[in-house]
PDB file of N, CA and C in Angstrom:
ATOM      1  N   UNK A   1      16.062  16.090  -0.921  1.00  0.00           N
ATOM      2  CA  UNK A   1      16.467  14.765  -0.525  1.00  0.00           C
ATOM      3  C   UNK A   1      17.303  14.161  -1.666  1.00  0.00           C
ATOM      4  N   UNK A   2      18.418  13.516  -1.308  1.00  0.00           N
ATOM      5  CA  UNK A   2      19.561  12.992  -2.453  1.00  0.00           C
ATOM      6  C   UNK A   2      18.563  11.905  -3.326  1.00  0.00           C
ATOM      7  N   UNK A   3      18.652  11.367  -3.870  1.00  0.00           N
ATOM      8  CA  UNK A   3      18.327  10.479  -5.022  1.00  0.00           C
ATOM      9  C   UNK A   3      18.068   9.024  -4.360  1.00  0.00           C
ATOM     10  N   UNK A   4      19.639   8.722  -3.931  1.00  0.00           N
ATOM     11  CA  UNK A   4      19.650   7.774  -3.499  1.00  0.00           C
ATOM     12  C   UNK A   4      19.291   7.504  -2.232  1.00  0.00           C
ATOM     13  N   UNK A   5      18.888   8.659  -1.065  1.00  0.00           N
ATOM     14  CA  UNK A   5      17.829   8.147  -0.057  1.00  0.00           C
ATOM     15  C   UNK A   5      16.422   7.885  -0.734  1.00  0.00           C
ATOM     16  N   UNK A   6      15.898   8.878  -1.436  1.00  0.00           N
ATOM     17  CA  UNK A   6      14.508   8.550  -2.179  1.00  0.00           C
ATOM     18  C   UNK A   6      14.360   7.138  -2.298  1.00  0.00           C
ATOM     19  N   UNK A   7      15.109   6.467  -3.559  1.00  0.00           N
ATOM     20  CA  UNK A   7      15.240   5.498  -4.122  1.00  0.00           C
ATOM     21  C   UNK A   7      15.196   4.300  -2.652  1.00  0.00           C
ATOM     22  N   UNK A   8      15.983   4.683  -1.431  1.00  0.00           N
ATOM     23  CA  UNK A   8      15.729   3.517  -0.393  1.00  0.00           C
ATOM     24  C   UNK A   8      14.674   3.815   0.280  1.00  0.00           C
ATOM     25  N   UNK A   9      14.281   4.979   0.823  1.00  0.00           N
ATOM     26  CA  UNK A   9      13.043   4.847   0.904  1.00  0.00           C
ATOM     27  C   UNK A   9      12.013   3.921   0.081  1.00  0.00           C
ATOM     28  N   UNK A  10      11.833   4.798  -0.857  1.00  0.00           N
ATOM     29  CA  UNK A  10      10.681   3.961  -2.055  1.00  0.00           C
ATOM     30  C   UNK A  10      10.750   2.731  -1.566  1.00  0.00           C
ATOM     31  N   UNK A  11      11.687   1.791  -1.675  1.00  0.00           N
ATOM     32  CA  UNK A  11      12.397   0.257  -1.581  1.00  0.00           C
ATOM     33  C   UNK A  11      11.576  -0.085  -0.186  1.00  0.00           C
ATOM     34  N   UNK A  12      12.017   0.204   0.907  1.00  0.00           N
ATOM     35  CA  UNK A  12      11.168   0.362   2.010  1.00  0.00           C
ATOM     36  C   UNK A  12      10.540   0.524   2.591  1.00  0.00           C
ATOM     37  N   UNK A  13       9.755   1.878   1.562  1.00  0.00           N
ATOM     38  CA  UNK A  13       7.938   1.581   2.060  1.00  0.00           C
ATOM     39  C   UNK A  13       7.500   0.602   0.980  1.00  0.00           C
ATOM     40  N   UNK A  14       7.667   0.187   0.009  1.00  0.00           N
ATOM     41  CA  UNK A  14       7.530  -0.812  -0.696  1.00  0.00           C
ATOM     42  C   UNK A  14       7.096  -2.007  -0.093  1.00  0.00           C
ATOM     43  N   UNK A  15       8.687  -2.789   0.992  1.00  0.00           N
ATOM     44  CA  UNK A  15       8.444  -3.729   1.298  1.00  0.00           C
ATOM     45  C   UNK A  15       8.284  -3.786   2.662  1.00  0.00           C
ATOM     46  N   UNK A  16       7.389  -2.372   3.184  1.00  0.00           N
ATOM     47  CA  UNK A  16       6.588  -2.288   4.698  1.00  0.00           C
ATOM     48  C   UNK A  16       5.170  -2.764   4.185  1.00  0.00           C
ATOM     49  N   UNK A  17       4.827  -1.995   2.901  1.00  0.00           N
ATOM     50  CA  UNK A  17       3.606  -2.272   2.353  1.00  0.00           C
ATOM     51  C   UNK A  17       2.728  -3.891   2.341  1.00  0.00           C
ATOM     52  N   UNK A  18       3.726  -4.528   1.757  1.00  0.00           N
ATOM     53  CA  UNK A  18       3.783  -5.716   1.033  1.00  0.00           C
ATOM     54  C   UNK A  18       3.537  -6.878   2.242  1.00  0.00           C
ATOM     55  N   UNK A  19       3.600  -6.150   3.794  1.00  0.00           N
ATOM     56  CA  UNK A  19       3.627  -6.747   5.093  1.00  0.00           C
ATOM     57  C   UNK A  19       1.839  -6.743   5.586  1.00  0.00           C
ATOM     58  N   UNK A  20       1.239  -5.864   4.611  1.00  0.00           N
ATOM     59  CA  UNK A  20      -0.355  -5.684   5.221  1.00  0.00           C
ATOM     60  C   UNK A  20      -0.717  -6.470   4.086  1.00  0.00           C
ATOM     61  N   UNK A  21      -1.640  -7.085   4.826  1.00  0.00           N
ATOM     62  CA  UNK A  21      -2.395  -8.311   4.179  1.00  0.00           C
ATOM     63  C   UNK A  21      -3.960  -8.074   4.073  1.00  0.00           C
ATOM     64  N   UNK A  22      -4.537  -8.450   2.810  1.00  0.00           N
ATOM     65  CA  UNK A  22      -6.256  -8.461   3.465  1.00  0.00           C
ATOM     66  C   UNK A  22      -6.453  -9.657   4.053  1.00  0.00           C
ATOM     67  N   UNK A  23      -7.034  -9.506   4.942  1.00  0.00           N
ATOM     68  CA  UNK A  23      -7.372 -10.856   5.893  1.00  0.00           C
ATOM     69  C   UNK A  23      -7.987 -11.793   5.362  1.00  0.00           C
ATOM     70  N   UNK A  24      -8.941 -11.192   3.916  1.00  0.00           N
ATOM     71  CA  UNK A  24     -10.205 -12.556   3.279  1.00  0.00           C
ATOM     72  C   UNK A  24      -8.814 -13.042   1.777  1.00  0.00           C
ATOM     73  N   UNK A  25      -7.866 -12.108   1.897  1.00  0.00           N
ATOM     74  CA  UNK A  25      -6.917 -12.748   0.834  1.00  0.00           C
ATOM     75  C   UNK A  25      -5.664 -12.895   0.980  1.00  0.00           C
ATOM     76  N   UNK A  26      -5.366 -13.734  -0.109  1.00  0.00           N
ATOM     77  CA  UNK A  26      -3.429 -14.526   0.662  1.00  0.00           C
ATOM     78  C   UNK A  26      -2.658 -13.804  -0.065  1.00  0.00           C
ATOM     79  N   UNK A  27      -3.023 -12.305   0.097  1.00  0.00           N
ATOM     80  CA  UNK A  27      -2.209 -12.012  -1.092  1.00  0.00           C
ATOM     81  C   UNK A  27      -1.734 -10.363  -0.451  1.00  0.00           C
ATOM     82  N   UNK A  28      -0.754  -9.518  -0.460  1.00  0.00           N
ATOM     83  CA  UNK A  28      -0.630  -8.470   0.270  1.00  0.00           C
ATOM     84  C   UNK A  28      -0.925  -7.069  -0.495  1.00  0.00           C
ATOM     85  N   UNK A  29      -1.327  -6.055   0.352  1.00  0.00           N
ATOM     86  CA  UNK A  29      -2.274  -5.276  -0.249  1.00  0.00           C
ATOM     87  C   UNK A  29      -1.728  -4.220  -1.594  1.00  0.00           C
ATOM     88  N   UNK A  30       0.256  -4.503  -1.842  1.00  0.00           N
ATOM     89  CA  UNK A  30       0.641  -3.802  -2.668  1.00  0.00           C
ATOM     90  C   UNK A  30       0.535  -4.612  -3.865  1.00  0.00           C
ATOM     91  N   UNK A  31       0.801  -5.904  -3.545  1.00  0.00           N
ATOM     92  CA  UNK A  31       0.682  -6.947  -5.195  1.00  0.00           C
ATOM     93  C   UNK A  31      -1.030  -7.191  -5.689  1.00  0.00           C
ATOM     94  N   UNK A  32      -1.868  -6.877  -4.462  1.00  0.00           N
ATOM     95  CA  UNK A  32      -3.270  -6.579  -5.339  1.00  0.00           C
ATOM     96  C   UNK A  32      -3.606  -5.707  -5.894  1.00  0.00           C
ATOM     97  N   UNK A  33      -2.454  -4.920  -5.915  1.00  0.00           N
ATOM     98  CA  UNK A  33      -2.904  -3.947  -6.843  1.00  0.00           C
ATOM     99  C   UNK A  33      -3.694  -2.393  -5.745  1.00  0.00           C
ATOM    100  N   UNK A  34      -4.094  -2.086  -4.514  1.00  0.00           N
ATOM    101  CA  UNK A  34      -4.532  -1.281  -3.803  1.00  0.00           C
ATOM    102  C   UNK A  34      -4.216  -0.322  -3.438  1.00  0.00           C
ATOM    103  N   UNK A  35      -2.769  -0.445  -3.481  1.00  0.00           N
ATOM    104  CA  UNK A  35      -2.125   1.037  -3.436  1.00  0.00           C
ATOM    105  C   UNK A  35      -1.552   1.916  -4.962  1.00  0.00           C
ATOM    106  N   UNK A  36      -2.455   3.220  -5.108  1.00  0.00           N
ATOM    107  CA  UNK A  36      -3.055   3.634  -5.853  1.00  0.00           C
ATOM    108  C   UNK A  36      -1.486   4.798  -6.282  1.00  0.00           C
ATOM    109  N   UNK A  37      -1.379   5.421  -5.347  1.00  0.00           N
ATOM    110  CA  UNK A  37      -0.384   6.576  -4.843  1.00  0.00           C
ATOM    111  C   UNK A  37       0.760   6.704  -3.919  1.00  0.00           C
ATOM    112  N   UNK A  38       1.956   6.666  -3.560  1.00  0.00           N
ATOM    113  CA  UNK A  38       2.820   6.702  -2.534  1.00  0.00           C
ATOM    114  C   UNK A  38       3.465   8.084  -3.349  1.00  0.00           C
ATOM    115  N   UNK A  39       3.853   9.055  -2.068  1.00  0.00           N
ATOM    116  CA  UNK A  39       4.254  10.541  -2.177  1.00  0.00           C
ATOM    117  C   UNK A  39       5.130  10.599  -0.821  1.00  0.00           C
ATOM    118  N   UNK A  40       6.234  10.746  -1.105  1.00  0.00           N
ATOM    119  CA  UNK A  40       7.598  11.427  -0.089  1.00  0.00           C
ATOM    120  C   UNK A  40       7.647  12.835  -0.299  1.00  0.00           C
ATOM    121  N   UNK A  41       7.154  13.593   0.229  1.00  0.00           N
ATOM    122  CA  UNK A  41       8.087  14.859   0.133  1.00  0.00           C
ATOM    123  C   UNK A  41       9.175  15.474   0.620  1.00  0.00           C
ATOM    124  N   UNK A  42       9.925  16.341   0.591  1.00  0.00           N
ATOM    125  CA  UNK A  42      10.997  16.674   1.082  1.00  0.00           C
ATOM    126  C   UNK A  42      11.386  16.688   2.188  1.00  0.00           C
ATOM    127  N   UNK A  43      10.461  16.743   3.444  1.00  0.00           N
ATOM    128  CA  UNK A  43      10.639  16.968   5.040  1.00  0.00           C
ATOM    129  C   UNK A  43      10.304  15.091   5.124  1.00  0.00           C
ATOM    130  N   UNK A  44      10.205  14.337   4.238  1.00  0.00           N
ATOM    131  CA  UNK A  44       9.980  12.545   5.005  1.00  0.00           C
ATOM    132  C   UNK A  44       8.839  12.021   5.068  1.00  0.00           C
ATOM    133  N   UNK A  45       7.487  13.277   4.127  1.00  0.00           N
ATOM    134  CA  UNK A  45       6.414  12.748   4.912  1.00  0.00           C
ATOM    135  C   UNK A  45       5.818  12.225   4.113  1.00  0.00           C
ATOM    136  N   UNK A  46       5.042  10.874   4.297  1.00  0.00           N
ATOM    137  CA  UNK A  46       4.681  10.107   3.122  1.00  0.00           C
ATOM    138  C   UNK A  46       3.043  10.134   2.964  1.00  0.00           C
ATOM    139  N   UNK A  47       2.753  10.317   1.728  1.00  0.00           N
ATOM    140  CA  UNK A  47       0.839  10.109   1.654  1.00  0.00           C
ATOM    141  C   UNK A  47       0.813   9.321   0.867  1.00  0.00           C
ATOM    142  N   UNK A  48      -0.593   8.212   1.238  1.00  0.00           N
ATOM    143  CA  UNK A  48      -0.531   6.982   0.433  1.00  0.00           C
ATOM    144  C   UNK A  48      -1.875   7.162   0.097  1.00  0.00           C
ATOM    145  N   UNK A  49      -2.468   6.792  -1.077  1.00  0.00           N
ATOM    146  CA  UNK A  49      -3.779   6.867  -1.408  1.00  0.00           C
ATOM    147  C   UNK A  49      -3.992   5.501  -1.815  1.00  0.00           C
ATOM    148  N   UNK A  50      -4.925   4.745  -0.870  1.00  0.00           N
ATOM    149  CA  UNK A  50      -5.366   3.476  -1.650  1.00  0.00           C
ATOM    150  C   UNK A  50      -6.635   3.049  -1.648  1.00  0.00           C
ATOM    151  N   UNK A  51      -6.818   1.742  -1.773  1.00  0.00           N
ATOM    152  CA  UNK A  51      -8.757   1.214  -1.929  1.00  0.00           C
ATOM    153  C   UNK A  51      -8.872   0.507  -1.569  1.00  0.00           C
ATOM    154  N   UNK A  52     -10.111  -0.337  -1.937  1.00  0.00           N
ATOM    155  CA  UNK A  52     -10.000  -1.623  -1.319  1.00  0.00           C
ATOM    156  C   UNK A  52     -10.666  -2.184  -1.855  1.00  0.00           C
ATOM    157  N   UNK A  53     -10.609  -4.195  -1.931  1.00  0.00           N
ATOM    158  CA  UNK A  53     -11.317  -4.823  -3.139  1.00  0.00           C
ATOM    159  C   UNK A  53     -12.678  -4.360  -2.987  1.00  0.00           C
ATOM    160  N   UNK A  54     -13.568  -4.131  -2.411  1.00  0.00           N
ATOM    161  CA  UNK A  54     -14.786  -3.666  -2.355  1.00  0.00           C
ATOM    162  C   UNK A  54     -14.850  -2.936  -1.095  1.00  0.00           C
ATOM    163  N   UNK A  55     -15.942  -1.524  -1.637  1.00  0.00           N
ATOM    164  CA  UNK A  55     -15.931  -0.569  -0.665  1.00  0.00           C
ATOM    165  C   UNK A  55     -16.931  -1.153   0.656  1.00  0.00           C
ATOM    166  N   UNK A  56     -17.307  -2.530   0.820  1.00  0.00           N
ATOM    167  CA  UNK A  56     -17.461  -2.951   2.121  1.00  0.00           C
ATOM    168  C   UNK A  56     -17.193  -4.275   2.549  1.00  0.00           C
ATOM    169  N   UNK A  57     -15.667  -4.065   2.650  1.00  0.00           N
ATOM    170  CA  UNK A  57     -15.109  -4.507   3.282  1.00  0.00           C
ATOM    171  C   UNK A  57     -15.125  -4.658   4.342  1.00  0.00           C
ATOM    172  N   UNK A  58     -14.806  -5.817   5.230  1.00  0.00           N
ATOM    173  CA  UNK A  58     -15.242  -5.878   6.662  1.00  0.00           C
ATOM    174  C   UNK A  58     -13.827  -5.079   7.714  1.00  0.00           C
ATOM    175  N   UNK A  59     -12.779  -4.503   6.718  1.00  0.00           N
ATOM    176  CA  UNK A  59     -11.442  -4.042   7.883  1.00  0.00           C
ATOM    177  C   UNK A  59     -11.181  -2.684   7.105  1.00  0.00           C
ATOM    178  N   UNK A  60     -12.221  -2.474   6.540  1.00  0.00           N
ATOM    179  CA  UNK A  60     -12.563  -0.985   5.816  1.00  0.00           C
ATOM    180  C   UNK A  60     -12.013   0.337   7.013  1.00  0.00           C
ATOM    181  N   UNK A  61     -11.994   0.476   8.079  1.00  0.00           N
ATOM    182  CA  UNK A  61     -12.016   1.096   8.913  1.00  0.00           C
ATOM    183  C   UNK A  61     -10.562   0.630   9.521  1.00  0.00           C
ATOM    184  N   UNK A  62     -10.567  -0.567   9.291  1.00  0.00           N
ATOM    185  CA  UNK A  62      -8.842  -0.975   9.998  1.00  0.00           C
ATOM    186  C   UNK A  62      -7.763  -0.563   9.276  1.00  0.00           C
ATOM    187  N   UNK A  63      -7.766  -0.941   7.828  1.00  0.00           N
ATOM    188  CA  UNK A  63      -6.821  -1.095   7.134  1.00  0.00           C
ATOM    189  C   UNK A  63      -5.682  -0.253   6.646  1.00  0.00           C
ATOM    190  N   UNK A  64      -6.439   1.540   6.795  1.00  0.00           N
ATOM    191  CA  UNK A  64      -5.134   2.251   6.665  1.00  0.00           C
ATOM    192  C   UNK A  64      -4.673   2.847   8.087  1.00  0.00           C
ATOM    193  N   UNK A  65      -5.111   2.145   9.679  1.00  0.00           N
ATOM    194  CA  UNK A  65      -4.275   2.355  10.244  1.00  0.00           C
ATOM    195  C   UNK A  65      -3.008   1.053  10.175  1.00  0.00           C
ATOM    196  N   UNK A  66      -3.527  -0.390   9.354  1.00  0.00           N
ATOM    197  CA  UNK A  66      -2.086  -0.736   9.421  1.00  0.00           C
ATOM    198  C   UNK A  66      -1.027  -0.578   8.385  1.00  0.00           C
ATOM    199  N   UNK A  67      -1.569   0.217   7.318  1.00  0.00           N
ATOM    200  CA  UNK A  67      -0.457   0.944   6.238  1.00  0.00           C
ATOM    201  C   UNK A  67       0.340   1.797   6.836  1.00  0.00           C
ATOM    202  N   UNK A  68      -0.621   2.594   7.659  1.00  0.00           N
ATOM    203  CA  UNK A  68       0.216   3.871   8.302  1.00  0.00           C
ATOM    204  C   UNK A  68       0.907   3.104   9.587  1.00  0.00           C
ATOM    205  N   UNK A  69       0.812   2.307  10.237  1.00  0.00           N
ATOM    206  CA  UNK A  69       1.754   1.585  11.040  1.00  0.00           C
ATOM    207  C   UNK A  69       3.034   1.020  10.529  1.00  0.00           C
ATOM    208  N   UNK A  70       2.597   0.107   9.182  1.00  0.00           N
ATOM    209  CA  UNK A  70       3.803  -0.371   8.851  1.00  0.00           C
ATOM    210  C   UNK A  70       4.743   0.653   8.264  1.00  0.00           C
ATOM    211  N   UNK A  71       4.303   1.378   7.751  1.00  0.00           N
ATOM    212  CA  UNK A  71       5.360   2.263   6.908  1.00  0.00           C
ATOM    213  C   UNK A  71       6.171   3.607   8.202  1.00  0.00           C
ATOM    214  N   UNK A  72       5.187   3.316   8.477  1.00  0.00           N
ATOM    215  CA  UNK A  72       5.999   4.637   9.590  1.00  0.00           C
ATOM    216  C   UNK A  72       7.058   4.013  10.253  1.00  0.00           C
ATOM    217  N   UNK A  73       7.804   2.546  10.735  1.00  0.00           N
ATOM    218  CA  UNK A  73       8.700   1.613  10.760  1.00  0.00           C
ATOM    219  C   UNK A  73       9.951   2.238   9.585  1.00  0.00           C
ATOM    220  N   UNK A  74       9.586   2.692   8.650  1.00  0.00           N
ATOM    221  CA  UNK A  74      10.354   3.111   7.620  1.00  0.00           C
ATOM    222  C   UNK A  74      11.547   4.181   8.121  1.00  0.00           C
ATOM    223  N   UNK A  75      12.601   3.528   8.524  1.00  0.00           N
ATOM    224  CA  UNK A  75      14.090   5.050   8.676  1.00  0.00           C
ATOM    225  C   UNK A  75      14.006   5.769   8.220  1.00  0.00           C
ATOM    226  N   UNK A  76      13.633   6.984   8.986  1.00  0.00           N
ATOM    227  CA  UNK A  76      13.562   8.435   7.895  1.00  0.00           C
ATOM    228  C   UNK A  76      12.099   8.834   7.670  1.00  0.00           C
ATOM    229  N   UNK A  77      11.038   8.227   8.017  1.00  0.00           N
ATOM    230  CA  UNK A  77       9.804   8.646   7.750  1.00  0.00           C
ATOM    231  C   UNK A  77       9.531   9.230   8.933  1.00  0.00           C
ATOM    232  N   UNK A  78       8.957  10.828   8.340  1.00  0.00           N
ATOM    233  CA  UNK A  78       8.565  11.389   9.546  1.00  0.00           C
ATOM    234  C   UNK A  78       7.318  11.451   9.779  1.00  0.00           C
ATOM    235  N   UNK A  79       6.322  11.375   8.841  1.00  0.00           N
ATOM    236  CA  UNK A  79       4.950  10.933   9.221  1.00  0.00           C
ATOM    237  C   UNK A  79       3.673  10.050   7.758  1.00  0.00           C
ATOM    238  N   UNK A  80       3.104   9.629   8.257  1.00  0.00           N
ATOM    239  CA  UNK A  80       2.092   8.698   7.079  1.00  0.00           C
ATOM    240  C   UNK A  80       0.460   9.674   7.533  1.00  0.00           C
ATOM    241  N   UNK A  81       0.208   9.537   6.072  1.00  0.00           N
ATOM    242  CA  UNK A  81      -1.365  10.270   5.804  1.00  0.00           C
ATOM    243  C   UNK A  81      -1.673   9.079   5.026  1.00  0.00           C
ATOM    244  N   UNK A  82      -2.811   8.628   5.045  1.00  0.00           N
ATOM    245  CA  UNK A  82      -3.363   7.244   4.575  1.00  0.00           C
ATOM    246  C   UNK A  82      -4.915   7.920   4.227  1.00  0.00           C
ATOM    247  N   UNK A  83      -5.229   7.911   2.839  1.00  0.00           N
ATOM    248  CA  UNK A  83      -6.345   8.283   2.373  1.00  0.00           C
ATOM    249  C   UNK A  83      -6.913   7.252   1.575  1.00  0.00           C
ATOM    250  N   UNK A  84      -8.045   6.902   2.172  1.00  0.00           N
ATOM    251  CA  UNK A  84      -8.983   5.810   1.171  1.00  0.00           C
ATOM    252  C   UNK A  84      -9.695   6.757   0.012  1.00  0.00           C
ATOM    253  N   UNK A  85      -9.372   5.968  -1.345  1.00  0.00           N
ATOM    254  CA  UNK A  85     -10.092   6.299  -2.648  1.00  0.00           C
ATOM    255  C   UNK A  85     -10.493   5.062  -3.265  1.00  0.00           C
ATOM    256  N   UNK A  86     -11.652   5.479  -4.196  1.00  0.00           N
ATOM    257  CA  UNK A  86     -12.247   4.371  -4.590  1.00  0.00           C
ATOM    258  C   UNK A  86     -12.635   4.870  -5.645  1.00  0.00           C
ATOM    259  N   UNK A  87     -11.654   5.987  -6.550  1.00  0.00           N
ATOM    260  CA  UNK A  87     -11.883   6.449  -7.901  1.00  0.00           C
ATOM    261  C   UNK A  87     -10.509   6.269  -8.455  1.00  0.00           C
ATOM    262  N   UNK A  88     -10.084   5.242  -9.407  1.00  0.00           N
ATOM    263  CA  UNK A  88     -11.016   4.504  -9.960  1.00  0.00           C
ATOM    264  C   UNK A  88     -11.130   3.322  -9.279  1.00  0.00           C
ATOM    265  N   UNK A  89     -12.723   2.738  -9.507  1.00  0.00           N
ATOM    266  CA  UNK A  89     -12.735   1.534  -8.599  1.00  0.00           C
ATOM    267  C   UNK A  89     -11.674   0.521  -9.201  1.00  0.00           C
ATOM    268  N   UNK A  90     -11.482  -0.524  -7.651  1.00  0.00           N
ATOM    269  CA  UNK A  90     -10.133  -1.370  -8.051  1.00  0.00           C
ATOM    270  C   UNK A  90     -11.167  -2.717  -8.789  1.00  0.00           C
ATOM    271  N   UNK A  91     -10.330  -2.951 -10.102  1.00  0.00           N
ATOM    272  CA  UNK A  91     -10.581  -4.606 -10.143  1.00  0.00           C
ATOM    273  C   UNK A  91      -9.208  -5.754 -10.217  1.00  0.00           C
ATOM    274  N   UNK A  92      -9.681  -6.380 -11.169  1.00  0.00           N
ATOM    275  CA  UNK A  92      -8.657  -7.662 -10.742  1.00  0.00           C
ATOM    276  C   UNK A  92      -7.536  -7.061 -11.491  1.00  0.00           C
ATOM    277  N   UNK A  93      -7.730  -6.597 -12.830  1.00  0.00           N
ATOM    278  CA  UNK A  93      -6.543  -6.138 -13.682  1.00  0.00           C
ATOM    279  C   UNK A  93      -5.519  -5.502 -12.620  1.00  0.00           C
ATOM    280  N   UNK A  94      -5.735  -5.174 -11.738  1.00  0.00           N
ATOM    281  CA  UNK A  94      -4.286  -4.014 -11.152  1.00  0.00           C
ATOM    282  C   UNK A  94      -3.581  -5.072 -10.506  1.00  0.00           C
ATOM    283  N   UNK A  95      -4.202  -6.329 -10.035  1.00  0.00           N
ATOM    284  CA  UNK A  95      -2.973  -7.206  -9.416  1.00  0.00           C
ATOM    285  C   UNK A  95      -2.136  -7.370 -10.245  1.00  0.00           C
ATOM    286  N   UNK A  96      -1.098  -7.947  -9.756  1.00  0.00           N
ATOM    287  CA  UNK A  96       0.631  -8.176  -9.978  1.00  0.00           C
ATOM    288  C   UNK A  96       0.840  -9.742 -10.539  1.00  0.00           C
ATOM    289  N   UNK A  97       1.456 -10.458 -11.539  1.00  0.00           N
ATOM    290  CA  UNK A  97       1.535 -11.610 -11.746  1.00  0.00           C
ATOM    291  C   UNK A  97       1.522 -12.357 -10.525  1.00  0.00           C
ATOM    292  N   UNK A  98       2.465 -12.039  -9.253  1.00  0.00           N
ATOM    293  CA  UNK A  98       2.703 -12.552  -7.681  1.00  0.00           C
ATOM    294  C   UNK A  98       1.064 -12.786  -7.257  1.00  0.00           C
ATOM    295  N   UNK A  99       0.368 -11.905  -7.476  1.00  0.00           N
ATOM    296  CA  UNK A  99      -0.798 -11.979  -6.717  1.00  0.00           C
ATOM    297  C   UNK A  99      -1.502 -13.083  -7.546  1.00  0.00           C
ATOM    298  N   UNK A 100      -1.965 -12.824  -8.647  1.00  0.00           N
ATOM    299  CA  UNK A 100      -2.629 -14.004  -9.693  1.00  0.00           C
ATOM    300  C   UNK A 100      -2.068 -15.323  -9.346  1.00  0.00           C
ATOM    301  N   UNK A 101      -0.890 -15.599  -9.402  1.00  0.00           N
ATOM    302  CA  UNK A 101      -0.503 -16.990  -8.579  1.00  0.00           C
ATOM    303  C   UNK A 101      -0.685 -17.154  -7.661  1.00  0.00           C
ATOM    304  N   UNK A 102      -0.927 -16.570  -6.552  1.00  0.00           N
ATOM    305  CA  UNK A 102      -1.041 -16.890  -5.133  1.00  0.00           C
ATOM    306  C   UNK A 102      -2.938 -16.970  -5.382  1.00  0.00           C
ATOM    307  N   UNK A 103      -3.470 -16.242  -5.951  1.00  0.00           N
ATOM    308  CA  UNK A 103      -4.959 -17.089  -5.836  1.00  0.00           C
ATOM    309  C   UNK A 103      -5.401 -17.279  -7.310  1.00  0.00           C
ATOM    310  N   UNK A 104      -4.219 -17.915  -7.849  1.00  0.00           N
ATOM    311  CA  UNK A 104      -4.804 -18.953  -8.996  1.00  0.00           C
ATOM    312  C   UNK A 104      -5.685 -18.327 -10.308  1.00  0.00           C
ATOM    313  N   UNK A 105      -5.438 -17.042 -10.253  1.00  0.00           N
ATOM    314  CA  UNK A 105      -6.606 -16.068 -10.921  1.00  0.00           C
ATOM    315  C   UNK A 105      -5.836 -15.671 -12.329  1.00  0.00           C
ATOM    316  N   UNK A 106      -5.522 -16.865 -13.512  1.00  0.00           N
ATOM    317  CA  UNK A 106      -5.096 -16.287 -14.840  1.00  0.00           C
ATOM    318  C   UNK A 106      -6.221 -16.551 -15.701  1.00  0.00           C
TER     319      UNK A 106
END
């Protein structure tokens, strides 16, 4: 794959990502810090490894069919594998300055 499809990809599952929200937070699940892993390989196909603020969560069971929904929207993606991990567990450190402002958390 040329460089510069990679590079728009990336850009675009990026900001498919950034479209799933946790429902108990105002904040979207790539600037909290949850997505752990994103992998394109050569045939389009993307694997995402992520977590979640706590492993019981009430959309624990929902949430990577809407990663794998939004991103598969992505031109050029030919398929999404969505694997929940919870090594290492997530805390607050992995959010994004964006996220800390949106719930006030410096």
């Amino acid at each position: 794959m040329p460089p510069e499809e990679l590079d728009r990809m990336t850009d675009d599952i990026v900001a498919a990502l950034k479209t799933v929200y946790d429902p108990e937070i105002p904040a979207d699940i790539y600037e909290l810090g949850l997505i752990y892993r994103v992998d394109i390989d050569d045939d389009r196909n993307v694997a995402i490894d992520m977590t979640l603020t706590a492993p019981g969560c009430p959309v624990a069971g929902e949430m990577p069919g809407w990663v794998e929904n939004a991103v598969s929207t992505v031109q050029g993606v030919q398929s999404v594998k969505v694997s929940m991990v919870f090594d290492p567990p997530w805390d607050q450190s992995r959010m994004s300055d964006e996220a800390r402002v949106a719930l006030d958390m410096w």
